[in-house]
Every structure is written in structure tokens, then in C-alpha cells.
PDB file of N, CA and C in Angstrom:
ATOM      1  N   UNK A   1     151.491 102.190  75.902  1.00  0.00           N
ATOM      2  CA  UNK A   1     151.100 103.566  75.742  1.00  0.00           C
ATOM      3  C   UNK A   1     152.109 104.437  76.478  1.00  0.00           C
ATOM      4  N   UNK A   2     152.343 105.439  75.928  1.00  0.00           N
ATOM      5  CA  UNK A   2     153.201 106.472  76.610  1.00  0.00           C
ATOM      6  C   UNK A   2     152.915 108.082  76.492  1.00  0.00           C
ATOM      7  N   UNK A   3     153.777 108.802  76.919  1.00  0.00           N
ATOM      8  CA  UNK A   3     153.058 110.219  76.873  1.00  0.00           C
ATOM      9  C   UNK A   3     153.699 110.917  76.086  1.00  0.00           C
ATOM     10  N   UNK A   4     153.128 111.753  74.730  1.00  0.00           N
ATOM     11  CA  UNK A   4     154.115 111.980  73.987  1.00  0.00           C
ATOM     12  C   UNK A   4     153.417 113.424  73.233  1.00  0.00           C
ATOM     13  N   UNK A   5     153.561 113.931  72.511  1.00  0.00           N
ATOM     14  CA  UNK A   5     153.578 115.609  72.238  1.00  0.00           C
ATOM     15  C   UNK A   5     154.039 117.097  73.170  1.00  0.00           C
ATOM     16  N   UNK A   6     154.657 116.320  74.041  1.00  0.00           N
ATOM     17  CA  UNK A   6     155.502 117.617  74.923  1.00  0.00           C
ATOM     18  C   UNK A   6     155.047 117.232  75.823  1.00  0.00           C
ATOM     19  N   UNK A   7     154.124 116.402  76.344  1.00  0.00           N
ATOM     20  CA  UNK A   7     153.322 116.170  77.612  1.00  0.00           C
ATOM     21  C   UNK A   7     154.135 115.389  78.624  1.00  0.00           C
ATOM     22  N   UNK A   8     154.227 115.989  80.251  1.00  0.00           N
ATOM     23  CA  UNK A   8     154.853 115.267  80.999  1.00  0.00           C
ATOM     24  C   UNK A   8     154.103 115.667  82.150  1.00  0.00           C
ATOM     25  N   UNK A   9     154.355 114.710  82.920  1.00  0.00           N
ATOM     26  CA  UNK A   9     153.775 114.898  84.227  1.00  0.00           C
ATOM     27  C   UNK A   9     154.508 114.523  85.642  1.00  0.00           C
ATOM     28  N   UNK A  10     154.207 115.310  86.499  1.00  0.00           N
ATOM     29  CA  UNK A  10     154.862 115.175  88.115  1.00  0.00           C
ATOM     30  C   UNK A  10     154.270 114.677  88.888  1.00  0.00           C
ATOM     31  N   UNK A  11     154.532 114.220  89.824  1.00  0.00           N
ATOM     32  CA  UNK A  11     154.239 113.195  91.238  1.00  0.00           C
ATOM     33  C   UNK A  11     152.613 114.124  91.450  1.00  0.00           C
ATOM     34  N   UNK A  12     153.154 115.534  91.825  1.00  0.00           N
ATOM     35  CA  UNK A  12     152.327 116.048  92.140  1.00  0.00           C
ATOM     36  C   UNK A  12     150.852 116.377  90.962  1.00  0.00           C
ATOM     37  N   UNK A  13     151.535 115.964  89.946  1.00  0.00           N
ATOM     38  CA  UNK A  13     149.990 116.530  89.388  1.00  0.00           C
ATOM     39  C   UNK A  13     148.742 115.572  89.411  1.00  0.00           C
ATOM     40  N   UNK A  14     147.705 116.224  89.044  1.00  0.00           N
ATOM     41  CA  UNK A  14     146.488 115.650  89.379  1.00  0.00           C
ATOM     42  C   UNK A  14     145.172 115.360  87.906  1.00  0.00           C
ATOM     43  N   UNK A  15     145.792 114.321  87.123  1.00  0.00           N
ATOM     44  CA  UNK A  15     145.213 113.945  85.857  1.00  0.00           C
ATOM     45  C   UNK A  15     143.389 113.973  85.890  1.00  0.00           C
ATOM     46  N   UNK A  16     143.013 114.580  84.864  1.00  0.00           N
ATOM     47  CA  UNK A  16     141.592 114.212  83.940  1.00  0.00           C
ATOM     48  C   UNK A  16     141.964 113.563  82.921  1.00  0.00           C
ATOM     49  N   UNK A  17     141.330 112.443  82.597  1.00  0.00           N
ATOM     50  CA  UNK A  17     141.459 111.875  81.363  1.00  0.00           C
ATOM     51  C   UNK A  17     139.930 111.520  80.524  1.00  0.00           C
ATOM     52  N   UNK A  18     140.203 112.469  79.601  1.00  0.00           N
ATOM     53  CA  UNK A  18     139.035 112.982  78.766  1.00  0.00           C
ATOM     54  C   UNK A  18     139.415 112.352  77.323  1.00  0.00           C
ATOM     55  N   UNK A  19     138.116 111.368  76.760  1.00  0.00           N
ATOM     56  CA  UNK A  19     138.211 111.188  75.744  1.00  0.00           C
ATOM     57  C   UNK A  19     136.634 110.981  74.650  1.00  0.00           C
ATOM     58  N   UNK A  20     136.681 111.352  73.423  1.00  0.00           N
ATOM     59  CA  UNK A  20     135.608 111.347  72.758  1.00  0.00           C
ATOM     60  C   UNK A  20     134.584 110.168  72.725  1.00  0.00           C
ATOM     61  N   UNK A  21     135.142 109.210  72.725  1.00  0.00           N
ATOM     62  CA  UNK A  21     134.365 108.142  72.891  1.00  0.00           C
ATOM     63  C   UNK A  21     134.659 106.857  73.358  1.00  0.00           C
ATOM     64  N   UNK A  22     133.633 106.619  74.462  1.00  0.00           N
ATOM     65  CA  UNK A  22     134.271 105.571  74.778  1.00  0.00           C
ATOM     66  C   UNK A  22     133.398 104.182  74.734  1.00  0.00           C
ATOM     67  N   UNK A  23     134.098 102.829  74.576  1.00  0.00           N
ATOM     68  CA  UNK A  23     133.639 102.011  74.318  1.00  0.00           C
ATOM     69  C   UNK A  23     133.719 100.783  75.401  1.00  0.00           C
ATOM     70  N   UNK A  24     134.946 100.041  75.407  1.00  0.00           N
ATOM     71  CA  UNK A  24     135.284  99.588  76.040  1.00  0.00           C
ATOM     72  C   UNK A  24     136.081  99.765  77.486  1.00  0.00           C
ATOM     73  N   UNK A  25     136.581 100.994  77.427  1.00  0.00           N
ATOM     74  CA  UNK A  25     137.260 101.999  78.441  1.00  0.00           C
ATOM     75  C   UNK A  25     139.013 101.254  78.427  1.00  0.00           C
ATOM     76  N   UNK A  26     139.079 100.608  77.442  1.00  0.00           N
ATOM     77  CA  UNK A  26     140.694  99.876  77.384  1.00  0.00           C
ATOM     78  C   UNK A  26     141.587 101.070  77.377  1.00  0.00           C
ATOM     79  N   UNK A  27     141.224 102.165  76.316  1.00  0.00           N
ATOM     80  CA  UNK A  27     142.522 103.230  76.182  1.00  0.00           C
ATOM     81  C   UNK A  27     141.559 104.406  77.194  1.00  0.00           C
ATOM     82  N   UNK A  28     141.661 104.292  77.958  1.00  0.00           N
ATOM     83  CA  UNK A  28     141.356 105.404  79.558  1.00  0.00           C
ATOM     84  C   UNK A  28     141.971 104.761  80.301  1.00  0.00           C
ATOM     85  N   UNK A  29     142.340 103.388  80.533  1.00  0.00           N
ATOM     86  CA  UNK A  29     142.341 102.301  81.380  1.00  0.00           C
ATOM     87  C   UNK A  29     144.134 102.328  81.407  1.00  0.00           C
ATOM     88  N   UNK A  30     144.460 102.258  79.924  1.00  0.00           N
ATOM     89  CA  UNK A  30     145.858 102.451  79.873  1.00  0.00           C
ATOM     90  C   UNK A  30     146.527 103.906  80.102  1.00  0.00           C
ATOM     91  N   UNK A  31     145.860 104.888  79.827  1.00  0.00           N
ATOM     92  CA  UNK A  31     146.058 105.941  79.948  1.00  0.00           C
ATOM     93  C   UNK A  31     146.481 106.550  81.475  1.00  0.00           C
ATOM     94  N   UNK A  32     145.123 105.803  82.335  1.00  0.00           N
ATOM     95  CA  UNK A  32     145.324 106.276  83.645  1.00  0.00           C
ATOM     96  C   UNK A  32     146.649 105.107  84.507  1.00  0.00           C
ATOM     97  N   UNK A  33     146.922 104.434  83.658  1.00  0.00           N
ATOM     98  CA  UNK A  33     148.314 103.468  84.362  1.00  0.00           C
ATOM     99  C   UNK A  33     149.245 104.226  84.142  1.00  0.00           C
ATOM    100  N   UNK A  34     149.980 104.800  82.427  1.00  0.00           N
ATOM    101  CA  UNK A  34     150.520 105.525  82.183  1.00  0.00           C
ATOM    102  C   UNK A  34     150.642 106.141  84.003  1.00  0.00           C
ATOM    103  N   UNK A  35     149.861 107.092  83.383  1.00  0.00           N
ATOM    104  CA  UNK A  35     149.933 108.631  84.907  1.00  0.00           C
ATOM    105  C   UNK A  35     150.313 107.833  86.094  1.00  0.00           C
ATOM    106  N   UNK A  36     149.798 106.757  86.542  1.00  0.00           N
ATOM    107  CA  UNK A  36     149.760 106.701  87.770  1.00  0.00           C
ATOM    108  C   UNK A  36     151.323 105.904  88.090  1.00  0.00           C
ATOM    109  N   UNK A  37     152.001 105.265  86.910  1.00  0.00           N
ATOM    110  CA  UNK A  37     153.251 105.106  86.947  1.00  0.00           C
ATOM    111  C   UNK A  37     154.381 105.931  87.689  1.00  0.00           C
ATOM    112  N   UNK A  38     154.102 107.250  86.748  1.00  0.00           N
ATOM    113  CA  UNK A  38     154.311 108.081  87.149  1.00  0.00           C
ATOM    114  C   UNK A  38     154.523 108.353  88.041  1.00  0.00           C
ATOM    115  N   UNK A  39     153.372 108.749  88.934  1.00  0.00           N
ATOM    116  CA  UNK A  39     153.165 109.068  89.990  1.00  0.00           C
ATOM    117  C   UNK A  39     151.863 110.369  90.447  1.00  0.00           C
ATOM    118  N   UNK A  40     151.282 110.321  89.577  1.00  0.00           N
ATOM    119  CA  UNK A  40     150.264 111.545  89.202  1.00  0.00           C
ATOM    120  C   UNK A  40     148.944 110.913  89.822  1.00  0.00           C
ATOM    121  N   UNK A  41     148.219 111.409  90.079  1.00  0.00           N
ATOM    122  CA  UNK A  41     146.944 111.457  90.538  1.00  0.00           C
ATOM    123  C   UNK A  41     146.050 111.588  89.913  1.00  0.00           C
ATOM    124  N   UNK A  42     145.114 110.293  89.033  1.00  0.00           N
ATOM    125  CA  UNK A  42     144.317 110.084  88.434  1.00  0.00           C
ATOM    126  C   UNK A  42     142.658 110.620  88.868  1.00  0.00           C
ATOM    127  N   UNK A  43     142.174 111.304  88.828  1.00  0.00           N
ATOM    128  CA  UNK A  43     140.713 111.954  89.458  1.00  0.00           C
ATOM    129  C   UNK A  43     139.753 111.449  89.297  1.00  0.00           C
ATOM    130  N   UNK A  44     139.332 111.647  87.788  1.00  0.00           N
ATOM    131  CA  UNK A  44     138.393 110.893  87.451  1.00  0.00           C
ATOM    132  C   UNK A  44     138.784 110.364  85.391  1.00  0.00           C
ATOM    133  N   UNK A  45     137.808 110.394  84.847  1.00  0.00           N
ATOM    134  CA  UNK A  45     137.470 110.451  83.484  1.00  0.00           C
ATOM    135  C   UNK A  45     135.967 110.993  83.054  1.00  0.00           C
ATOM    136  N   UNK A  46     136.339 111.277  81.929  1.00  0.00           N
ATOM    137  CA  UNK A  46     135.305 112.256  81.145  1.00  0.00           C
ATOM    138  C   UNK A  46     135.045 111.879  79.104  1.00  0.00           C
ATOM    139  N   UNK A  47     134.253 111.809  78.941  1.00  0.00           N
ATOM    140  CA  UNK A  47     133.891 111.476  77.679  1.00  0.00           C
ATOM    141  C   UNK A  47     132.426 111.743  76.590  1.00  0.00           C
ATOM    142  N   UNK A  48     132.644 112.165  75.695  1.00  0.00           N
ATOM    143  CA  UNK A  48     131.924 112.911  74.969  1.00  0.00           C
ATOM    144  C   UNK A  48     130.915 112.131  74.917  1.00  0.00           C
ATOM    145  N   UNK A  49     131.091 110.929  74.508  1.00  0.00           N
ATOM    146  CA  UNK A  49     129.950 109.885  73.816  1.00  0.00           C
ATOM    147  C   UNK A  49     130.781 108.491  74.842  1.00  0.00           C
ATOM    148  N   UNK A  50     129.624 108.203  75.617  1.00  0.00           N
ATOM    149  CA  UNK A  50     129.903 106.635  76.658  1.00  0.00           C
ATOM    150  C   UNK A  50     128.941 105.292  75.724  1.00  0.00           C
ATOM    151  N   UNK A  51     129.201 104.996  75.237  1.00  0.00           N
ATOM    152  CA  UNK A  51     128.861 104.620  74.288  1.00  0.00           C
ATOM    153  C   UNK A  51     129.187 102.454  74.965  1.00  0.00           C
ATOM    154  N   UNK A  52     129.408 102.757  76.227  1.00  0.00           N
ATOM    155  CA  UNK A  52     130.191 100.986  76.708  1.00  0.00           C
ATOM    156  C   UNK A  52     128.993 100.224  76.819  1.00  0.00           C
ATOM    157  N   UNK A  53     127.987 100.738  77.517  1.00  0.00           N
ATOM    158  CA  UNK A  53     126.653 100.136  78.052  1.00  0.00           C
ATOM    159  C   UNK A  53     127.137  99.094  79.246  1.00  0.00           C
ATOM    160  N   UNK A  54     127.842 100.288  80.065  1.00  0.00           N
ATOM    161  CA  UNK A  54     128.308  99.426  81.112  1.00  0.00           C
ATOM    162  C   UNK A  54     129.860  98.815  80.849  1.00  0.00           C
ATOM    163  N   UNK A  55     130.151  98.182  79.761  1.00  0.00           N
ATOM    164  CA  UNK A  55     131.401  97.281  79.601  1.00  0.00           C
ATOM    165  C   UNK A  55     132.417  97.900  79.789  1.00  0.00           C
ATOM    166  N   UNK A  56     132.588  99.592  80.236  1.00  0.00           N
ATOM    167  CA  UNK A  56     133.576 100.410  80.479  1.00  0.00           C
ATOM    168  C   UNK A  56     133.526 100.506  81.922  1.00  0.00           C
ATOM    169  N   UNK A  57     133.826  99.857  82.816  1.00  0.00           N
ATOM    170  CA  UNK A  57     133.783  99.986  84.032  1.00  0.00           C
ATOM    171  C   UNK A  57     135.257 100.239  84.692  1.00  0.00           C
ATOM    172  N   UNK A  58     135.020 101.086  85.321  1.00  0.00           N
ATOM    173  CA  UNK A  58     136.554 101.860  86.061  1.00  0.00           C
ATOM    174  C   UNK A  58     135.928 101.902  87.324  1.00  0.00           C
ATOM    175  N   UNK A  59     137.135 101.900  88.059  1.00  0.00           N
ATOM    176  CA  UNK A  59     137.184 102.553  89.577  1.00  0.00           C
ATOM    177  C   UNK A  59     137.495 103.931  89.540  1.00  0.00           C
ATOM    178  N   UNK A  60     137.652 104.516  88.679  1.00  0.00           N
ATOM    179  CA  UNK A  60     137.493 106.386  88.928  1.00  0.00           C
ATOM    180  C   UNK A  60     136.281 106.870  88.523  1.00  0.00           C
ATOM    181  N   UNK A  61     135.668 107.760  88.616  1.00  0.00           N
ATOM    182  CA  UNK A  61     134.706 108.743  88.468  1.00  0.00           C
ATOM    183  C   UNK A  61     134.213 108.675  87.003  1.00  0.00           C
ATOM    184  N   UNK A  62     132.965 108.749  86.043  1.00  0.00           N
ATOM    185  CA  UNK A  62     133.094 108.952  84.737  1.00  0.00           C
ATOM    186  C   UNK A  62     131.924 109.837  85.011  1.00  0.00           C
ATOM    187  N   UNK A  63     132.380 110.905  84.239  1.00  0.00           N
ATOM    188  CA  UNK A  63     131.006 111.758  83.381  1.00  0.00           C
ATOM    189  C   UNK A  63     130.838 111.251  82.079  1.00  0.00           C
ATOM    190  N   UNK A  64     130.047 111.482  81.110  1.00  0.00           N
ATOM    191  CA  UNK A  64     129.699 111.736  80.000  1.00  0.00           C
ATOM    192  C   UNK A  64     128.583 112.773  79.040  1.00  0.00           C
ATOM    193  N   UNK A  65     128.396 112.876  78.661  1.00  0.00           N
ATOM    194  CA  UNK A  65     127.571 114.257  77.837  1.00  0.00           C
ATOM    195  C   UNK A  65     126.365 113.269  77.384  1.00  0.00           C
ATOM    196  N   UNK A  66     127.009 112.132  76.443  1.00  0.00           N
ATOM    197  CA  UNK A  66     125.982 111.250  76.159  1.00  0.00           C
ATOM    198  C   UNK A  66     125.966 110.368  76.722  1.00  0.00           C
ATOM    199  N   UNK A  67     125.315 109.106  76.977  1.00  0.00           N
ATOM    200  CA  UNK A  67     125.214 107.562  76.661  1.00  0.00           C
ATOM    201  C   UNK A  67     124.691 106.864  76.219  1.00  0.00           C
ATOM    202  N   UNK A  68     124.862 106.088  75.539  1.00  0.00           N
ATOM    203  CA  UNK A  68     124.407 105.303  74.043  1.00  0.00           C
ATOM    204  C   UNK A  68     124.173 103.528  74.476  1.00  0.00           C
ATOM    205  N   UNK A  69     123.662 103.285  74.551  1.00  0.00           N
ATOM    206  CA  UNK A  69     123.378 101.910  74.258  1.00  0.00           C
ATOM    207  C   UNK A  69     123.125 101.264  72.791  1.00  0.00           C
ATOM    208  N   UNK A  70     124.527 100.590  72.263  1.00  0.00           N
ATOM    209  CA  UNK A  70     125.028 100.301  71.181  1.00  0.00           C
ATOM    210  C   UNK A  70     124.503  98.485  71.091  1.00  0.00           C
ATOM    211  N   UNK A  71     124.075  97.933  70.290  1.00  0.00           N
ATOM    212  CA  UNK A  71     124.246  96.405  70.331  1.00  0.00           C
ATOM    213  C   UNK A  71     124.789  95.833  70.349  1.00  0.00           C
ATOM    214  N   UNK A  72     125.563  94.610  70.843  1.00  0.00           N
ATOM    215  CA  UNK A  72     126.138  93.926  69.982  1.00  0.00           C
ATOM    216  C   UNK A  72     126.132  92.382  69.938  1.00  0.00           C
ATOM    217  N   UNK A  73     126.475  92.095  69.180  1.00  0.00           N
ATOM    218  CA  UNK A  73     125.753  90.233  68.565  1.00  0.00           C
ATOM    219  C   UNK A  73     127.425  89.361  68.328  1.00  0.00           C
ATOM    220  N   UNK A  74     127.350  88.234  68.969  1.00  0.00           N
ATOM    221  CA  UNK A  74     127.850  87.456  68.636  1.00  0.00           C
ATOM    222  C   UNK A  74     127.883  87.169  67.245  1.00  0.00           C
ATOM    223  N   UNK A  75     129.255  86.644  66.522  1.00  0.00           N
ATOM    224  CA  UNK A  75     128.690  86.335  64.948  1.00  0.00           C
ATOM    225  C   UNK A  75     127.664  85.838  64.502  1.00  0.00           C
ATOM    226  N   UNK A  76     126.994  84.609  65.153  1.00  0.00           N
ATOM    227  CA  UNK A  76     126.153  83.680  65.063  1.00  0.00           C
ATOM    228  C   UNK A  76     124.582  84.461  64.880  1.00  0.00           C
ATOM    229  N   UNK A  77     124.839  85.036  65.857  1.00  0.00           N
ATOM    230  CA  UNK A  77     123.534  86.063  65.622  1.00  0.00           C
ATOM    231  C   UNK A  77     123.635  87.284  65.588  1.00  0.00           C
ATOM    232  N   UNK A  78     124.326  87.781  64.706  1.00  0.00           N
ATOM    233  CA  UNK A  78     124.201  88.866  63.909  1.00  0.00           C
ATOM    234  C   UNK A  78     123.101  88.938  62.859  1.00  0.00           C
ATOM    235  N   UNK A  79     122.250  89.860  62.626  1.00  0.00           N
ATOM    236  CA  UNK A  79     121.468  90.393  61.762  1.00  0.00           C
ATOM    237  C   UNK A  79     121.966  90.562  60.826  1.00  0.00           C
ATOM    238  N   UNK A  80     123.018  91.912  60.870  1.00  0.00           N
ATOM    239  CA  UNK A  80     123.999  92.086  59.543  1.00  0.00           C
ATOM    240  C   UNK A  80     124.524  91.240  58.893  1.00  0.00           C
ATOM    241  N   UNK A  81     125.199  89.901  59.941  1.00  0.00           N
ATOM    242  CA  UNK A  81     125.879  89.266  58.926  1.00  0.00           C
ATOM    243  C   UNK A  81     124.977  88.124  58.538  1.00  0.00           C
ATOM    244  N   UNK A  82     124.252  87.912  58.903  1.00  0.00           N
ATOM    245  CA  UNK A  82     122.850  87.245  58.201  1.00  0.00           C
ATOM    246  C   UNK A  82     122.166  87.655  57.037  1.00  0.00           C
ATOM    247  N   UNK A  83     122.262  88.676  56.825  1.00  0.00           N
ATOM    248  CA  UNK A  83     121.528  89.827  55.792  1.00  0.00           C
ATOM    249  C   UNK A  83     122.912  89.509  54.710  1.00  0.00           C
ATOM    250  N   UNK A  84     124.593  89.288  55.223  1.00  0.00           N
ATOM    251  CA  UNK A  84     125.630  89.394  54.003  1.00  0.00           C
ATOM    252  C   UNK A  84     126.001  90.639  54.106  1.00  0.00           C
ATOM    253  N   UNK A  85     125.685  91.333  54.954  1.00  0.00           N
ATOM    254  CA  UNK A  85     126.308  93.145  55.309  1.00  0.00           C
ATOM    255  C   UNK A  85     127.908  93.094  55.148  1.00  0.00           C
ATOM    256  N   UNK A  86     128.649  94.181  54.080  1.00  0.00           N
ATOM    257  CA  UNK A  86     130.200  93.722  54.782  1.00  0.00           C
ATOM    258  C   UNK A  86     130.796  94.442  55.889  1.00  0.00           C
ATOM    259  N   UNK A  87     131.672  93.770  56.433  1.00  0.00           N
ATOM    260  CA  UNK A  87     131.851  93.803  57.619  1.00  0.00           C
ATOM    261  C   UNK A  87     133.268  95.722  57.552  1.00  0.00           C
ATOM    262  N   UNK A  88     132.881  96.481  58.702  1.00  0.00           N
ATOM    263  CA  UNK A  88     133.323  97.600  58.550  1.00  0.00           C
ATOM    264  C   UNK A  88     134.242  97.622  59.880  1.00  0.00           C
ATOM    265  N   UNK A  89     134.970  98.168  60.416  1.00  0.00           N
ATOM    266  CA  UNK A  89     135.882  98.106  61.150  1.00  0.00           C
ATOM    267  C   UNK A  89     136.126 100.043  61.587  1.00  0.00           C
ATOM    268  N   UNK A  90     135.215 100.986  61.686  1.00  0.00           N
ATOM    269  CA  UNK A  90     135.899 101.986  62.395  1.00  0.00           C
ATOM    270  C   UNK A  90     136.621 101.955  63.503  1.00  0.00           C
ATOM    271  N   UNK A  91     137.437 103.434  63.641  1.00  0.00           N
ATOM    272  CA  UNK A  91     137.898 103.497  64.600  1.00  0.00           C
ATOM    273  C   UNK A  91     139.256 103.621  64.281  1.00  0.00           C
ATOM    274  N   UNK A  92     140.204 104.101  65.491  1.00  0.00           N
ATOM    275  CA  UNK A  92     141.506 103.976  65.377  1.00  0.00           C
ATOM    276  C   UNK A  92     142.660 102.895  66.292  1.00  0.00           C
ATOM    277  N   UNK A  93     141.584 101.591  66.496  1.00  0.00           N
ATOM    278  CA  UNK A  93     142.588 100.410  66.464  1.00  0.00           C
ATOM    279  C   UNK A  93     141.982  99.633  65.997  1.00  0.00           C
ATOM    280  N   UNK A  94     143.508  98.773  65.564  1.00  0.00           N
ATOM    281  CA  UNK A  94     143.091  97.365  64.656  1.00  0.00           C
ATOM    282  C   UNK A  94     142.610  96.309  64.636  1.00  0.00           C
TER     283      UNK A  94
END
């Protein structure tokens, strides 16, 4: 991950890292390495929908607006895929 649309940062600055939803907290996680490479000062994080049920665990600060307790099933016991549901993949990684 890197920092990219004009965005740069100094020793001295002092990062929020705010994102819509979070799940696993992997891209906050990389995000706040990014900065702290740097040399920036990571504060906390912030997110619209916390959606981890815990599995997002950081050592910085998190707010959220919501939190969601989402399921989830091993293949074996999946409902859906017991039922033959096809399988859907949102999101923006692969």
C-alpha cells in the first residue's frame, strides 16, 4: 500500500484513519504502517460500519457509528452453501 492522489505526509503530522467499513481491519492495519513509516503519528481509527465482531483488533483507538455482528461459517457449515446458494464475493479485494 502506498499514498497516492496528492497525499503526503510529514514526521510531524498526526494521522486519522477513517474508513467505511470495516471487517477485518487488514486495510487500516496497512494503512497505519504506511504513515508510521513515514514517520507520522497514527491517533486513532474511525469507521462508518465495524462490522469485525471483534476480528478487527488494533492497538489504536476505534470509533464507529455502527457495529454489526455479521456471521460467519466455515464451508462445512454453511447454511447457504447447504441450501446450493451461489457463492458472491463483494467488496473491493480479491
Amino acid at each position: 500500500m502506498t499514498l497516492r492522489r496528492g497525499f503526503s505526509l510529514a514526521p510531524s503530522d498526526r494521522v486519522l484513519i477513517v474508513e467505511d467499513v470495516i471487517t477485518t481491519g487488514g486495510s487500516t492495519r496497512e494503512t497505519a504502517a504506511v504513515a508510521e513509516a513515514i514517520g507520522a503519528q497514527v491517533i486513532g481509527a474511525a469507521a462508518i460500519v465495524d462490522r469485525g465482531a471483534g476480528a478487527a483488533s488494533f492497538t489504536l483507538p476505534l470509533q464507529a457509528l455502527v457495529r454489526l455482528e455479521v456471521p460467519t461459517y466455515a464451508p462445512e457449515s454453511c447454511p447457504m452453501c447447504a441450501r446450493g446458494d451461489a457463492i458472491v464475493k463483494p467488496g473491493s479485494r480479491a
